[in-house]
C-alpha atoms as a PDB file:
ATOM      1  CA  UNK A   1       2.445 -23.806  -1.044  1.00  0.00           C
ATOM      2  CA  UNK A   2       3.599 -20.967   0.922  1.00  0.00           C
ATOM      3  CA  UNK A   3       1.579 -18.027   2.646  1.00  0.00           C
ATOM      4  CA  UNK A   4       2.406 -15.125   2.899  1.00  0.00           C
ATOM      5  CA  UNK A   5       0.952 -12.109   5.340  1.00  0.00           C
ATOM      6  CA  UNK A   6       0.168  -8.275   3.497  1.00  0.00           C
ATOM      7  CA  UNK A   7       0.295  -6.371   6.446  1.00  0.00           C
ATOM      8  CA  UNK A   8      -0.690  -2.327   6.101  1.00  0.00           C
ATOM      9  CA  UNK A   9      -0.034   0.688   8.085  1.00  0.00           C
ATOM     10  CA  UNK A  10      -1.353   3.710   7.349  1.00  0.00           C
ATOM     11  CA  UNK A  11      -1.342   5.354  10.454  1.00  0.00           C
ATOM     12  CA  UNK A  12      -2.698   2.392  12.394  1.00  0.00           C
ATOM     13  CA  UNK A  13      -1.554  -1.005  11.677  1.00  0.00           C
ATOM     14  CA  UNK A  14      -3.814  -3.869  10.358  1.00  0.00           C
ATOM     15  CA  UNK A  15      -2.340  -7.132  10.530  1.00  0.00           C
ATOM     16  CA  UNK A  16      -3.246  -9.972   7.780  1.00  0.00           C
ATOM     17  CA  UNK A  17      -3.944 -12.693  10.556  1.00  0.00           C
ATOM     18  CA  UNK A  18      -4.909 -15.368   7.586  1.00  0.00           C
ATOM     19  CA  UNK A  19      -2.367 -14.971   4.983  1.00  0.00           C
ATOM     20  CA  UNK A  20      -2.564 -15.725   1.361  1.00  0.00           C
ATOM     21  CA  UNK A  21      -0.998 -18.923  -0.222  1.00  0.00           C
ATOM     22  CA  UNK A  22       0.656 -17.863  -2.895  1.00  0.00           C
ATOM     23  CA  UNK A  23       3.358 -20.239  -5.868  1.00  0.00           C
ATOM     24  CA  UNK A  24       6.681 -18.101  -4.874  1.00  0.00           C
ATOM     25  CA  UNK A  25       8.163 -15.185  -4.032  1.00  0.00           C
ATOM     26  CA  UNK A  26       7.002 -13.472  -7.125  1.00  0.00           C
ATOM     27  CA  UNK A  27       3.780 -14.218  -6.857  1.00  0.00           C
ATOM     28  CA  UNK A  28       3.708 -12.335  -3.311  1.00  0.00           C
ATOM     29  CA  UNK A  29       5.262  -9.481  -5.262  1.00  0.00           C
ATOM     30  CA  UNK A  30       2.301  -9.520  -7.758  1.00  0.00           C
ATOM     31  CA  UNK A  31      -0.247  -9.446  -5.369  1.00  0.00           C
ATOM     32  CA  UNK A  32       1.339  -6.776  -2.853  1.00  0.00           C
ATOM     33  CA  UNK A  33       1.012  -4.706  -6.291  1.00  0.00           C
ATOM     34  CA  UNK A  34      -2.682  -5.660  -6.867  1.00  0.00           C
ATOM     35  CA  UNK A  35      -3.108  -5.246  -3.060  1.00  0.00           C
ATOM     36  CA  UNK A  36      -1.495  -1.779  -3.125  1.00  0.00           C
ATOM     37  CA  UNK A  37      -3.905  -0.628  -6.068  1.00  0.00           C
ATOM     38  CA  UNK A  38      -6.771  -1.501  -4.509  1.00  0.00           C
ATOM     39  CA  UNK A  39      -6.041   0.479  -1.334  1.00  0.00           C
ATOM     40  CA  UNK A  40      -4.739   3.587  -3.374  1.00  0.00           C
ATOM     41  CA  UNK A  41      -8.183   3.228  -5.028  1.00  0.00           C
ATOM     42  CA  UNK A  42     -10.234   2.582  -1.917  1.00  0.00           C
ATOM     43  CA  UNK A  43      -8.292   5.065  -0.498  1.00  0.00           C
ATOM     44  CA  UNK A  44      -9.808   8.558  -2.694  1.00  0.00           C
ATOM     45  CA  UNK A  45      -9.012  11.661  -1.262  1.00  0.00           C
ATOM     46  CA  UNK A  46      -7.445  10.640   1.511  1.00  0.00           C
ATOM     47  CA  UNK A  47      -4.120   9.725   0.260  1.00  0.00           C
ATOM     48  CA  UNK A  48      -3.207  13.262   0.162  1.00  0.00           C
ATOM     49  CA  UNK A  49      -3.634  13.432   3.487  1.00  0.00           C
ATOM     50  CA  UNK A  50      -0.147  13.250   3.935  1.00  0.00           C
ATOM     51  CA  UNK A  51       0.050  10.351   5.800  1.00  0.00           C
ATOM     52  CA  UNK A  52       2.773   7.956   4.746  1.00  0.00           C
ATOM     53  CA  UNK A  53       1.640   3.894   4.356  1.00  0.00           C
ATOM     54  CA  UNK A  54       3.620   1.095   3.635  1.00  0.00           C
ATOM     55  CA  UNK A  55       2.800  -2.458   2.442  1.00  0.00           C
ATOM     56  CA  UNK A  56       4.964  -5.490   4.383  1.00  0.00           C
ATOM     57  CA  UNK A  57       5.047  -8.921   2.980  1.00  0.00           C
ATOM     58  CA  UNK A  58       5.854 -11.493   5.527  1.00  0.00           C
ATOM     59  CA  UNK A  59       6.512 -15.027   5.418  1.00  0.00           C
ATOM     60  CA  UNK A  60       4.781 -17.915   7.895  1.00  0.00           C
ATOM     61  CA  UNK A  61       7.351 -17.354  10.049  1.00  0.00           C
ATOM     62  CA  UNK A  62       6.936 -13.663  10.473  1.00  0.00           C
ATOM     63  CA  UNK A  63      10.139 -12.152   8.737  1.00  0.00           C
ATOM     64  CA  UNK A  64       9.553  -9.306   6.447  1.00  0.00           C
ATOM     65  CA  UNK A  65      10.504 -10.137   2.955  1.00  0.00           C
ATOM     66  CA  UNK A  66       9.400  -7.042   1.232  1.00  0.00           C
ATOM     67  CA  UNK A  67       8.121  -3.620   1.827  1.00  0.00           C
ATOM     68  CA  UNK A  68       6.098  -0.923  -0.511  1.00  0.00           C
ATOM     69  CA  UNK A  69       6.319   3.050   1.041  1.00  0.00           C
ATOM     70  CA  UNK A  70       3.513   4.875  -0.414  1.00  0.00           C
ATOM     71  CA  UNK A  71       3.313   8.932   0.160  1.00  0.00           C
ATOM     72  CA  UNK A  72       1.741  11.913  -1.710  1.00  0.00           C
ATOM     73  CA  UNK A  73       3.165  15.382  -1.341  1.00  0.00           C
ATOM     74  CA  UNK A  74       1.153  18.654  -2.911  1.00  0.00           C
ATOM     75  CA  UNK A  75       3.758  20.878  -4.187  1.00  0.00           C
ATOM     76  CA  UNK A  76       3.546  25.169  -4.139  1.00  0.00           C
ATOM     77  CA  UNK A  77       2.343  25.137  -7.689  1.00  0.00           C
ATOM     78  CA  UNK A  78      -0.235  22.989  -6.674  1.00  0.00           C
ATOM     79  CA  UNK A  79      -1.280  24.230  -3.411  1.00  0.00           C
ATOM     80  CA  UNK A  80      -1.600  28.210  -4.894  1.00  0.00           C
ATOM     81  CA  UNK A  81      -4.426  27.432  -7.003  1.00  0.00           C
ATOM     82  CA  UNK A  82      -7.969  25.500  -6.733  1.00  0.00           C
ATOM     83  CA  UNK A  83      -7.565  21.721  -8.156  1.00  0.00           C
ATOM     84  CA  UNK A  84     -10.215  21.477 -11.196  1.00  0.00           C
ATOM     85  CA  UNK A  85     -11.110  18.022 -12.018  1.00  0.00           C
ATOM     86  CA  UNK A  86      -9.392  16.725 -15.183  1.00  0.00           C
ATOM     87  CA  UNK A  87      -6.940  19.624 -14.750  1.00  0.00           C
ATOM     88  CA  UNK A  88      -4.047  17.496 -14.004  1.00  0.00           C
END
């Protein structure tokens, strides 16, 4: 089976050394969505940090197969007012 390498930068890099052996292709595009929620989750307030992150999928031999961007911009109508939970 394959493996495949979720590597994530969010202002630092972190490098999957280990990799995941995954069926196909598709598979590696399932879990870089699982893998993505999770860190969005983990992640709380500080996604709207506005620091961009991206998600790369590599194969064994290091080429990039796929990429997720990942960003969160306040806008005016946002930023004039207090956030209330649940208000969104």
């Amino acid at each position: 089976m394959p493996r495949y390498f979720f590597h994530v930068t969010d202002g630092y890099s972190s490098r999957d050394t280990e990799g995941t052996e995954l069926s196909d292709i598709y598979a590696a595009q399932d879990q870089a969505i699982r893998t993505s929620g999770e860190i969005l989750r983990d992640m709380g307030a500080k996604f709207w940090d506005g620091t961009d992150w991206k998600l790369e999928v590599a194969d064994e031999h290091g080429q990039i197969l796929f990429t997720l961007h990942f960003s969160a911009e306040e806008h005016p109508a946002l930023t004039d007012r207090p956030l209330t939970p649940g208000a969104l």
